[in-house]
C-alpha atoms as a PDB file:
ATOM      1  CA  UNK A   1      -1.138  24.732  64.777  1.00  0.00           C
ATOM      2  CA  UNK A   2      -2.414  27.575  66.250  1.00  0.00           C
ATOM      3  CA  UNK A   3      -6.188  28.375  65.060  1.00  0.00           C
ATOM      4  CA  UNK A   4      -6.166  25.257  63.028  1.00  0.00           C
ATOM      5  CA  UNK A   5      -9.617  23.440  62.265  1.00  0.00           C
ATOM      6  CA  UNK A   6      -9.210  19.631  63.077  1.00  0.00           C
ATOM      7  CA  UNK A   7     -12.128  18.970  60.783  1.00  0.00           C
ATOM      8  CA  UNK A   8     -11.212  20.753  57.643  1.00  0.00           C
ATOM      9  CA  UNK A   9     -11.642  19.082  54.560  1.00  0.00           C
ATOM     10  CA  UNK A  10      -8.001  20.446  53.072  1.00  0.00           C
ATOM     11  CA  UNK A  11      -4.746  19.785  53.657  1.00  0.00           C
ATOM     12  CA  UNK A  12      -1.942  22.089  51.733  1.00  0.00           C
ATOM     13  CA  UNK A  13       0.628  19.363  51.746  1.00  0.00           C
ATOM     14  CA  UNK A  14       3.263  21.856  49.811  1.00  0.00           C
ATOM     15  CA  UNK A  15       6.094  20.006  47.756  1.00  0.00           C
ATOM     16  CA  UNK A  16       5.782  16.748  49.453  1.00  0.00           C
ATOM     17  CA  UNK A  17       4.594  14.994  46.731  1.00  0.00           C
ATOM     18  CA  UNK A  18       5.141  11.029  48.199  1.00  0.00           C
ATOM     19  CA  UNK A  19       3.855  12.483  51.571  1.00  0.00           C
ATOM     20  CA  UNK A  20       0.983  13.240  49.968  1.00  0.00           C
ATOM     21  CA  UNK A  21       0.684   9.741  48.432  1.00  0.00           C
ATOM     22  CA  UNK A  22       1.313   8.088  51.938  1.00  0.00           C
ATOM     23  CA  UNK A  23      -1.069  10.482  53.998  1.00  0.00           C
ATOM     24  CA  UNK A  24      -3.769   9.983  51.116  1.00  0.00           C
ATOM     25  CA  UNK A  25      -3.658   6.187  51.405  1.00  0.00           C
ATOM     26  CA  UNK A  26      -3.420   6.335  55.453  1.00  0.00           C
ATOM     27  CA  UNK A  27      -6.629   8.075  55.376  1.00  0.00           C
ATOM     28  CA  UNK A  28      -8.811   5.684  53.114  1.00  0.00           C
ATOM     29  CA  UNK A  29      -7.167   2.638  55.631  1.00  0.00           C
ATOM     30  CA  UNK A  30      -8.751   4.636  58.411  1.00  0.00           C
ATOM     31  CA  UNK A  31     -12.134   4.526  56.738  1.00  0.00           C
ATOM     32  CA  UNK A  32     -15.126   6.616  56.005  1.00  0.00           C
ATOM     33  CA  UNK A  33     -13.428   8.802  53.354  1.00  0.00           C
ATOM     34  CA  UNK A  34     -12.898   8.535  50.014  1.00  0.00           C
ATOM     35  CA  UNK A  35      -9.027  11.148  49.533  1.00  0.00           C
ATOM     36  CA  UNK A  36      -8.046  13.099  46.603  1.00  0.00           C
ATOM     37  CA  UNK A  37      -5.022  14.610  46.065  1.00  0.00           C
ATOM     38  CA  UNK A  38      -3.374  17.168  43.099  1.00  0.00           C
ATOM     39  CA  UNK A  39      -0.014  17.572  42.175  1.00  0.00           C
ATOM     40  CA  UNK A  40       1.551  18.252  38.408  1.00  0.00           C
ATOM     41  CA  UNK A  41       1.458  14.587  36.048  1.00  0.00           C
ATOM     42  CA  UNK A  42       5.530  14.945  35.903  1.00  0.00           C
ATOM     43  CA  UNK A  43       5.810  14.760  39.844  1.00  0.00           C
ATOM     44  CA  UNK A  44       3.642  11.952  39.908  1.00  0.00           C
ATOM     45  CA  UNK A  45       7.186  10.295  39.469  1.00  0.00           C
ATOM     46  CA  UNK A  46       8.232  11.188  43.087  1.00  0.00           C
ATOM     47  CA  UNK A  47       4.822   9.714  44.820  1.00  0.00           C
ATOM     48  CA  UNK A  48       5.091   6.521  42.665  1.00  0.00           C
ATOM     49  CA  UNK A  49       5.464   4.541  45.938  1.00  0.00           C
ATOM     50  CA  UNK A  50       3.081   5.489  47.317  1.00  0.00           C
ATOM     51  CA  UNK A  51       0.718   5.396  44.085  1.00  0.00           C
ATOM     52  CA  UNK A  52       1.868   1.833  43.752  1.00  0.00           C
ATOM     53  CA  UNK A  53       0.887   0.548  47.590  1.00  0.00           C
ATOM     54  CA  UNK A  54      -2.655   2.352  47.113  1.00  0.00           C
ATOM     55  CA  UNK A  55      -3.027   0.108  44.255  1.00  0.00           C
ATOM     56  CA  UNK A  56      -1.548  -2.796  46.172  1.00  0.00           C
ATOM     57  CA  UNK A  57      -4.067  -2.223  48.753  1.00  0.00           C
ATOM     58  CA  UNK A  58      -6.763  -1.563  46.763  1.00  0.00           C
ATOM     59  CA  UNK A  59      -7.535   1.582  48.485  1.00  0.00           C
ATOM     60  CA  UNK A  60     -10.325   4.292  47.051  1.00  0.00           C
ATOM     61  CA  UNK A  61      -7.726   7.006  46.625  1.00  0.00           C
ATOM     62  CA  UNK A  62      -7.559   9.317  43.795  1.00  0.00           C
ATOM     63  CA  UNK A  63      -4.597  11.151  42.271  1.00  0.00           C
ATOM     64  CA  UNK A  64      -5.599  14.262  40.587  1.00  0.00           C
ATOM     65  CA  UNK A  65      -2.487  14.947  38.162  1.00  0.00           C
ATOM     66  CA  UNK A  66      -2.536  18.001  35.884  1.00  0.00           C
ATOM     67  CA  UNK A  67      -0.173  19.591  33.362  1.00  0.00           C
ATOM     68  CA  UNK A  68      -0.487  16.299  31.326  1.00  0.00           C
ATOM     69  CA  UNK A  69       1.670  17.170  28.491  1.00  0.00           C
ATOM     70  CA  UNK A  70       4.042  19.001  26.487  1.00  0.00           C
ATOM     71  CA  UNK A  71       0.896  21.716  26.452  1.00  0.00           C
ATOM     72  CA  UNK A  72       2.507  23.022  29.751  1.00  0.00           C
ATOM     73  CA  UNK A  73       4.138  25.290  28.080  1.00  0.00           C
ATOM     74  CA  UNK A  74       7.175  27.901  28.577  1.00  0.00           C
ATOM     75  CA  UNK A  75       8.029  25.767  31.932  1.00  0.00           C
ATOM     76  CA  UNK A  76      10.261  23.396  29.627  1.00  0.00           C
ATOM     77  CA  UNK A  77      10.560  19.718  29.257  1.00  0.00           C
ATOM     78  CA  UNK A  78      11.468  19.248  33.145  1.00  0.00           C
ATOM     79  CA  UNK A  79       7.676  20.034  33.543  1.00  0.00           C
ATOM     80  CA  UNK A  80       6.204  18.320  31.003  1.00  0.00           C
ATOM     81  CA  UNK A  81       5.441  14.581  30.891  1.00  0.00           C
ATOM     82  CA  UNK A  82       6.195  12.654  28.324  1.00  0.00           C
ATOM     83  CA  UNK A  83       6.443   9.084  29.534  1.00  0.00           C
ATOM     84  CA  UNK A  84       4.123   9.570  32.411  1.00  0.00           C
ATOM     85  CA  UNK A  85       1.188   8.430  31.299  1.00  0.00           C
ATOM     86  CA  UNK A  86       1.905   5.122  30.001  1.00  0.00           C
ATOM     87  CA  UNK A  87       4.408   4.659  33.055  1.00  0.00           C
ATOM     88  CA  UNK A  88       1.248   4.731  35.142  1.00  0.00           C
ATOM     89  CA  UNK A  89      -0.750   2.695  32.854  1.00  0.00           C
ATOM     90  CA  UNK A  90       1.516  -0.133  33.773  1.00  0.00           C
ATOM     91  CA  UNK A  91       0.260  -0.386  37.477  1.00  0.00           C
ATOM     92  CA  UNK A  92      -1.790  -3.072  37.924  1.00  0.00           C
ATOM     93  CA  UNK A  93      -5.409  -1.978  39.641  1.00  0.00           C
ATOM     94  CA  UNK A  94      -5.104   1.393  38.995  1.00  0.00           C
ATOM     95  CA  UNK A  95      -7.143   3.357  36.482  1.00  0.00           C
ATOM     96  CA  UNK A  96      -5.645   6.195  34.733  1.00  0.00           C
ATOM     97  CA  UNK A  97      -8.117   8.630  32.905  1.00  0.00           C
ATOM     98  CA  UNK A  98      -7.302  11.165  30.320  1.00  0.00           C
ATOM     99  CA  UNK A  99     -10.490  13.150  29.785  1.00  0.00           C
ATOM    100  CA  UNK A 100     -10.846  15.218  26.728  1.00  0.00           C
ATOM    101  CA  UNK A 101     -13.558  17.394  27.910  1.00  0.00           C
ATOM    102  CA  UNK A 102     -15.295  18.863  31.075  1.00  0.00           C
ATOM    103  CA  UNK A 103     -18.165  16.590  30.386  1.00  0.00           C
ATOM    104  CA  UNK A 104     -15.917  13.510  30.093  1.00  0.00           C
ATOM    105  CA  UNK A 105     -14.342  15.046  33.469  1.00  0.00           C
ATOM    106  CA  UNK A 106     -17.512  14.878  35.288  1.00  0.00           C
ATOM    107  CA  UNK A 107     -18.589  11.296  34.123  1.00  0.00           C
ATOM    108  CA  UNK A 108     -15.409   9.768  35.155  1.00  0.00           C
ATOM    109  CA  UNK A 109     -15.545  11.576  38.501  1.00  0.00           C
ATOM    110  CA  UNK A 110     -18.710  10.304  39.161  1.00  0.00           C
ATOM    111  CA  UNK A 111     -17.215   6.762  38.255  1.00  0.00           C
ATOM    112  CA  UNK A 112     -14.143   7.297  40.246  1.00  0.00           C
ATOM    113  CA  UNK A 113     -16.279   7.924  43.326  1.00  0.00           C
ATOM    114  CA  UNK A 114     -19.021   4.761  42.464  1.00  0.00           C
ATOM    115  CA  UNK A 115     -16.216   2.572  42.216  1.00  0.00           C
ATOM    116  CA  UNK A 116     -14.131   3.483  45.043  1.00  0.00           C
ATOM    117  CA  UNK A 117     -10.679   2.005  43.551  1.00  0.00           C
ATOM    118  CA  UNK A 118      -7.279   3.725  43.275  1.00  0.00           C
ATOM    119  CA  UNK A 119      -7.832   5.720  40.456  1.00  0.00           C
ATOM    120  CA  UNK A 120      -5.407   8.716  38.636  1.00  0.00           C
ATOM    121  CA  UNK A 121      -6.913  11.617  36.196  1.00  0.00           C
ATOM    122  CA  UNK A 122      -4.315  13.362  33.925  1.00  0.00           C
ATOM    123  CA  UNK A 123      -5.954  16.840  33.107  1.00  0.00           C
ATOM    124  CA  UNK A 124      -5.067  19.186  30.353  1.00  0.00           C
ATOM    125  CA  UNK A 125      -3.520  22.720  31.519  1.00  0.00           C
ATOM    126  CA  UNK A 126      -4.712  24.994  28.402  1.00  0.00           C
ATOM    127  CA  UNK A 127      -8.326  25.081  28.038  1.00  0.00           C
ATOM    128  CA  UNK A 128     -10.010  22.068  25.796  1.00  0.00           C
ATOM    129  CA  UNK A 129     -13.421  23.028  23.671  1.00  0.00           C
ATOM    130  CA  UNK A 130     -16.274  21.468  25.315  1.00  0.00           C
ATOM    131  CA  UNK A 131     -17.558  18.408  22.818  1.00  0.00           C
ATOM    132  CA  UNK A 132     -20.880  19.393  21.444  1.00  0.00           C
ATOM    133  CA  UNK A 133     -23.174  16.260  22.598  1.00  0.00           C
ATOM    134  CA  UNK A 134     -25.979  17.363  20.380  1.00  0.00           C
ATOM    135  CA  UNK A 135     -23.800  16.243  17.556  1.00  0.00           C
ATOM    136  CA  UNK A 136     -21.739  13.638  19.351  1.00  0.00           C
ATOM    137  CA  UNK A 137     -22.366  10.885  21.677  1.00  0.00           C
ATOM    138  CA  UNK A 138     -23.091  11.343  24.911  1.00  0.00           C
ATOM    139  CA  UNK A 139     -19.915  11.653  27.948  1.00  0.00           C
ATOM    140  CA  UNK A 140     -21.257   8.833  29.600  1.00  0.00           C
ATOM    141  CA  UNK A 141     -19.728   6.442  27.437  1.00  0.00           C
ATOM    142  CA  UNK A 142     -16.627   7.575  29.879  1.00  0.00           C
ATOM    143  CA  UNK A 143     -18.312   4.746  32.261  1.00  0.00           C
ATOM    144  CA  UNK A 144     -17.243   1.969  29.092  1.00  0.00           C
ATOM    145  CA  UNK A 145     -13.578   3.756  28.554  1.00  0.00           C
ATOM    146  CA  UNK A 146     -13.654   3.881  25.642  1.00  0.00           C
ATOM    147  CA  UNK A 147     -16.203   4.822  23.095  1.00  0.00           C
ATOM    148  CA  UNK A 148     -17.347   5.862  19.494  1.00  0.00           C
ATOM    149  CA  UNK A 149     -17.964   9.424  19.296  1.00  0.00           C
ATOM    150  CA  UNK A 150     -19.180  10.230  15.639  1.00  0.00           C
ATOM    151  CA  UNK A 151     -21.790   8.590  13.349  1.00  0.00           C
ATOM    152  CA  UNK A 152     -20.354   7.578  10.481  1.00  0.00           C
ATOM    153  CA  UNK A 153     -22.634   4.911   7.661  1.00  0.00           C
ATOM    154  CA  UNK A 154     -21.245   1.659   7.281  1.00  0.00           C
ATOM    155  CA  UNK A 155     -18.032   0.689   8.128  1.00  0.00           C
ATOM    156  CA  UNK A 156     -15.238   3.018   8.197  1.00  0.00           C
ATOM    157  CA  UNK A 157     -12.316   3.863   6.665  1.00  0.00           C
ATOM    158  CA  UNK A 158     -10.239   4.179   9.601  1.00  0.00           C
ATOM    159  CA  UNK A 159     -10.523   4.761  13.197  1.00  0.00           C
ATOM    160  CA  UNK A 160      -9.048   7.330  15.224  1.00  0.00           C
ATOM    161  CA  UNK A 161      -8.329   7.198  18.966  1.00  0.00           C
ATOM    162  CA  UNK A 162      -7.432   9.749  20.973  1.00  0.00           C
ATOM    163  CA  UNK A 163      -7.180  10.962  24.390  1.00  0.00           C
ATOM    164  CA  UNK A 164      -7.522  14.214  26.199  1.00  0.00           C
ATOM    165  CA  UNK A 165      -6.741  17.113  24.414  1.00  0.00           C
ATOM    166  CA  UNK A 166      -6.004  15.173  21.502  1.00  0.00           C
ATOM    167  CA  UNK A 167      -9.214  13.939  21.021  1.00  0.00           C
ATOM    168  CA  UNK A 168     -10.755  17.474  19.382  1.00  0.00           C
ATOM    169  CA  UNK A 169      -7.949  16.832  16.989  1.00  0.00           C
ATOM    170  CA  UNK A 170      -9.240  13.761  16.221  1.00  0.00           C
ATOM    171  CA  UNK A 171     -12.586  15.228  15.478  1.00  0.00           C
ATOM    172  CA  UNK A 172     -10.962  17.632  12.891  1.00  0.00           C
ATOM    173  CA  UNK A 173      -9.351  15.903  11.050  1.00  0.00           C
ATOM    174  CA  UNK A 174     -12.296  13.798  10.591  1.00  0.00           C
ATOM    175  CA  UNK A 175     -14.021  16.376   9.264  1.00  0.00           C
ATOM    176  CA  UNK A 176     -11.099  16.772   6.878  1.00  0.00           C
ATOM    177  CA  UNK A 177     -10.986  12.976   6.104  1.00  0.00           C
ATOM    178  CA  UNK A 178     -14.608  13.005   5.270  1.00  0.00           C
ATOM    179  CA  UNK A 179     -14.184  16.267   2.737  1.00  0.00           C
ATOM    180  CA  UNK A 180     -11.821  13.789   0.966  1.00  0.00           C
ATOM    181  CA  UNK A 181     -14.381  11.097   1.105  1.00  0.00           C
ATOM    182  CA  UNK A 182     -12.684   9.197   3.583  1.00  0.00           C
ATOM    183  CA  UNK A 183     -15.087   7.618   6.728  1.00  0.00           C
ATOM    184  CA  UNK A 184     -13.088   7.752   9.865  1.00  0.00           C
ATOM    185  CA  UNK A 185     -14.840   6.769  13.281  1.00  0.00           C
ATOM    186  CA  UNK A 186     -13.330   8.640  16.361  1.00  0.00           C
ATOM    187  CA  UNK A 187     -13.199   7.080  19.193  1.00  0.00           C
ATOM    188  CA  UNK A 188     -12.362   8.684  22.628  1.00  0.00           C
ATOM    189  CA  UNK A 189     -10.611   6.528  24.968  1.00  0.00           C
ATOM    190  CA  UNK A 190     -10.400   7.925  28.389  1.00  0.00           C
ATOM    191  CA  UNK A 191      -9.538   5.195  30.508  1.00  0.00           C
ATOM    192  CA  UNK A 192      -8.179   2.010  28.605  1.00  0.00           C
ATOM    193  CA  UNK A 193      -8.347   0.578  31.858  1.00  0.00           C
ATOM    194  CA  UNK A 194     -12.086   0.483  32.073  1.00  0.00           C
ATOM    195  CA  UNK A 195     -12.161  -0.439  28.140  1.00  0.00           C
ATOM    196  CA  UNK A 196     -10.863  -3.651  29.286  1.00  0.00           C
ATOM    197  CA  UNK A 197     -13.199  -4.274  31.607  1.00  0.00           C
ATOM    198  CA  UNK A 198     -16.063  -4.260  29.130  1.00  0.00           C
ATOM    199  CA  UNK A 199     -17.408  -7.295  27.232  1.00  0.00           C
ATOM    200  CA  UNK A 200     -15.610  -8.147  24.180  1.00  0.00           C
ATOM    201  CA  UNK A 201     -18.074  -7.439  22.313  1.00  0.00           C
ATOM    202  CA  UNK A 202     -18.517  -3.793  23.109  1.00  0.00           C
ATOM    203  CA  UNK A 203     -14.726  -4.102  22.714  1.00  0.00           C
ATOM    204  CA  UNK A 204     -15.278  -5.527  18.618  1.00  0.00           C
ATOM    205  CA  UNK A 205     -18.239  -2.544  18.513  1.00  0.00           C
ATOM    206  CA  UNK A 206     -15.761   0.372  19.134  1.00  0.00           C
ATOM    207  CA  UNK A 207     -13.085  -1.165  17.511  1.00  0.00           C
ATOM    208  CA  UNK A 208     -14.212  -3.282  15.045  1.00  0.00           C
ATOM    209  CA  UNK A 209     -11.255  -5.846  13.879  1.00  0.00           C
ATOM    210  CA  UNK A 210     -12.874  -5.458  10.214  1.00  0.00           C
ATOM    211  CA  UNK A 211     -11.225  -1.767  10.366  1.00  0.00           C
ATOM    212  CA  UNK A 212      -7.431  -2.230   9.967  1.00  0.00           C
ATOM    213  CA  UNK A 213      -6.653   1.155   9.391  1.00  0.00           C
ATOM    214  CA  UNK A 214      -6.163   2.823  12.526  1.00  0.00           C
ATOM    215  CA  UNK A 215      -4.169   5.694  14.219  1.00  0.00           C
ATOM    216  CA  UNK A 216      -3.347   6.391  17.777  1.00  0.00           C
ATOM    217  CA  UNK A 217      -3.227   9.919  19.049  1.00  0.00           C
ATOM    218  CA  UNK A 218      -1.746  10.935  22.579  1.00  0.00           C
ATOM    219  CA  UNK A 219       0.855  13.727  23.174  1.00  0.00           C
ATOM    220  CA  UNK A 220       3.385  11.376  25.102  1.00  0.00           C
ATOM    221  CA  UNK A 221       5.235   8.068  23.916  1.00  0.00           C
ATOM    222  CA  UNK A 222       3.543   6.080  21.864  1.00  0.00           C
ATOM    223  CA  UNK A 223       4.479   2.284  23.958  1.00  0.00           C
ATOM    224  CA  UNK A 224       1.017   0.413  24.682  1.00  0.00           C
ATOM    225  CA  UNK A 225      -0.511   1.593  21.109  1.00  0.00           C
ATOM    226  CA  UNK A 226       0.331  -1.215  19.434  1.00  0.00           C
ATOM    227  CA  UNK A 227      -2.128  -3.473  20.703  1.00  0.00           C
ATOM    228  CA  UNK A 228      -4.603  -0.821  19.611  1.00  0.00           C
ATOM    229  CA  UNK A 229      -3.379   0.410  16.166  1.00  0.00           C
ATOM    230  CA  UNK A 230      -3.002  -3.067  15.345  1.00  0.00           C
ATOM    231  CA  UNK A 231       0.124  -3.838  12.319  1.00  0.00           C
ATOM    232  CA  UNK A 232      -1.005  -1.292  10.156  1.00  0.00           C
ATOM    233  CA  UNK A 233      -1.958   1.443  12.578  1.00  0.00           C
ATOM    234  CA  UNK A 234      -0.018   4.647  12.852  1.00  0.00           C
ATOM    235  CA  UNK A 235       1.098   6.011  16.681  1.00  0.00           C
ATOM    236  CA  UNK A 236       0.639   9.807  16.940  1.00  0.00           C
ATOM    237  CA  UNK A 237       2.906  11.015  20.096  1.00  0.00           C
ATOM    238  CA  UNK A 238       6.038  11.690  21.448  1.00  0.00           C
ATOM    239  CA  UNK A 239       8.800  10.049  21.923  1.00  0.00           C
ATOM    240  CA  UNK A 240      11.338  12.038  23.376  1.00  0.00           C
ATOM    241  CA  UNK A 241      11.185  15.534  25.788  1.00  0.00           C
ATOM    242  CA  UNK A 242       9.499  18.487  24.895  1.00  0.00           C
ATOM    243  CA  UNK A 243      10.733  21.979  24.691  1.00  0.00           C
ATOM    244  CA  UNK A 244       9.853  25.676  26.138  1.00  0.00           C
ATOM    245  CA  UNK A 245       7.735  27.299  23.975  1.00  0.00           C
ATOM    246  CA  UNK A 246       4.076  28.041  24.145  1.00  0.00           C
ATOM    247  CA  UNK A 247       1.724  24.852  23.894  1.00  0.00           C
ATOM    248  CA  UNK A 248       0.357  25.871  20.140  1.00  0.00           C
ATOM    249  CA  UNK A 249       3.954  26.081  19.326  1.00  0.00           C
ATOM    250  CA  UNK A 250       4.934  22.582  20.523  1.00  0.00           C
ATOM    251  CA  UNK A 251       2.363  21.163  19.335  1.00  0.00           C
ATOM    252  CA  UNK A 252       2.613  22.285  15.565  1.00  0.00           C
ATOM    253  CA  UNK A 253       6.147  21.248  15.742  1.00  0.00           C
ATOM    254  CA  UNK A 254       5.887  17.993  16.944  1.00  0.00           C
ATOM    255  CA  UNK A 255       3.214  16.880  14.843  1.00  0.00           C
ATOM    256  CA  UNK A 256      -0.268  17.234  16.835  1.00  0.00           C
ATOM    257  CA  UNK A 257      -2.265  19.173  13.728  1.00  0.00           C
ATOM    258  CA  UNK A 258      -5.511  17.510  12.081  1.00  0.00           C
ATOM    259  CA  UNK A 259      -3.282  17.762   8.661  1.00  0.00           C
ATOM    260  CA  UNK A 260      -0.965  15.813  10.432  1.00  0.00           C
ATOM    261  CA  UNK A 261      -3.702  13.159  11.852  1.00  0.00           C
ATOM    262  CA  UNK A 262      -5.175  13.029   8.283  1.00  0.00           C
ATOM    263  CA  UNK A 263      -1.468  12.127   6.570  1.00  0.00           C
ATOM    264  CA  UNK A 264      -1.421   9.194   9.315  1.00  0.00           C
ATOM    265  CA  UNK A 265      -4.827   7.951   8.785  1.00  0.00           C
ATOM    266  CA  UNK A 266      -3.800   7.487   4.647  1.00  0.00           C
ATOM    267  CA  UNK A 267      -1.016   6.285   5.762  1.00  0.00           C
ATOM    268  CA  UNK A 268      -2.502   3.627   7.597  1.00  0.00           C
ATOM    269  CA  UNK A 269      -5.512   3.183   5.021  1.00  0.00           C
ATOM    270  CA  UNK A 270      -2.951   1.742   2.441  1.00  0.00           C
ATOM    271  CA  UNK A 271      -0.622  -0.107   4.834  1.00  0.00           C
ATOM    272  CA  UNK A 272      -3.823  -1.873   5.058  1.00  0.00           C
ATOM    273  CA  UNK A 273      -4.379  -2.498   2.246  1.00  0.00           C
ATOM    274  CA  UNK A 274      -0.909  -4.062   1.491  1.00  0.00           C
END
């Protein structure tokens, strides 16, 4: 192309979506670069061959998916993922991470690029609060997967564990267990991929198998939870298509509130109990 830079670092690939996936990969086989490449979470769908052979391969290529949920919005459920997420999870030797914060973001990049193995990030569209780390633990527990965000004395009641934007949900209603003098640990889980890397004994410290209560909280379906939540754990998510409305909308409607979380978490508290 006329005026074209060989060595620019960008490539507007338009809506080519498994193009992308096959260029990406044919770079990091050339060598000496480590390819990213963004598309929305739903269309990750049509580059899933070429997701699946940079995982075959091994190769340090990252996906950078975005619009990771029903919080899309007014574009309708042909934009937003549902079953995405987990689809991906299912990929052997490839790491999906669901930040819930730009910190979180940031740590997992870091560990993305120290790595250097096929890796995906599902990122929120609306705008997240950033987690305050004076109060909770610090992002770097990102590097673990999975890890315990809150202080709470003893053992808890219940743990939550969230991902992404569900994971300041989590935090509320916490703070609404804890007004009815119920401990709940929240745990963020970025990257369950990573979590099950780590000794199984850091596994037993964020999840402790005392803690039988437990509830699962991720705006898509709720399939890989199980071995989580555990029996008497509650699954917060989705299991059929969203709708076009604004994100706080869809989310009220379909069940994402801390009242909601809290009803779960009881829920689960006396199914353990049984």
């Amino acid at each position: 192309m006329e005026g074209a830079d060989p060595y620019g670092r960008l490539i507007h690939f338009g809506i080519r979506e498994h193009a992308m996936g096959g260029i990406l990969n044919g770079i990091a086989l050339h060598g000496l670069t480590k390819p990213f490449g963004g598309t929305f979470l739903v269309f990750s769908d049509y580059m899933r061959g070429a997701v699946r052979l940079s995982a075959l391969m091994n190769l340090p290529v990252t996906f950078v998916w975005t619009h990771d949920s029903i919080g899309l919005g007014e574009d309708g459920p042909t934009h937003q993922p549902v079953e995405h997420v987990a689809s991906l999870r299912l990929i052997p030797n490839l790491a999906v991470i669901r930040p819930s914060d730009a910190n979180e973001t940031a740590i997992a990049w870091r560990e993305v690029i120290t790595r250097a193995k096929p890796a995906g990030f599902a990122l929120s569209r609306q705008n997240l609060p950033v987690i305050d780390r004076a109060i909770f633990a610090s992002a770097e527990g990102v590097s673990k997967g999975a890890y315990v965000l809150n202080k709470v004395e003893g053992q808890a009641d219940v743990i939550l564990i969230a991902t992404g934007s569900e994971v300041a949900l989590a935090i509320k209603a916490a703070e609404l267990l804890e007004a009815d003098g119920i401990k709940a640990s929240v745990v963020s889980a970025p990257c369950l991929e990573w979590f099950a890397e780590t000794p199984s004994e850091y596994q037993a410290s964020v999840l402790p198998a005392a803690v039988k209560a437990r509830v699962s909280i991720e705006a898509g379906v709720t399939a890989g939870w199980r071995e989580y939540v555990g029996d008497a754990g509650v699954s917060i998510g989705l299991n059929h298509f969203g709708a076009s409305a604004s994100a706080g909308i869809l989310f009220k409607e379909f069940g994402f509130t801390p009242e909601a979380v809290v009803a779960a978490a009881k829920a689960s508290i006396e199914k353990a109990r049984a």
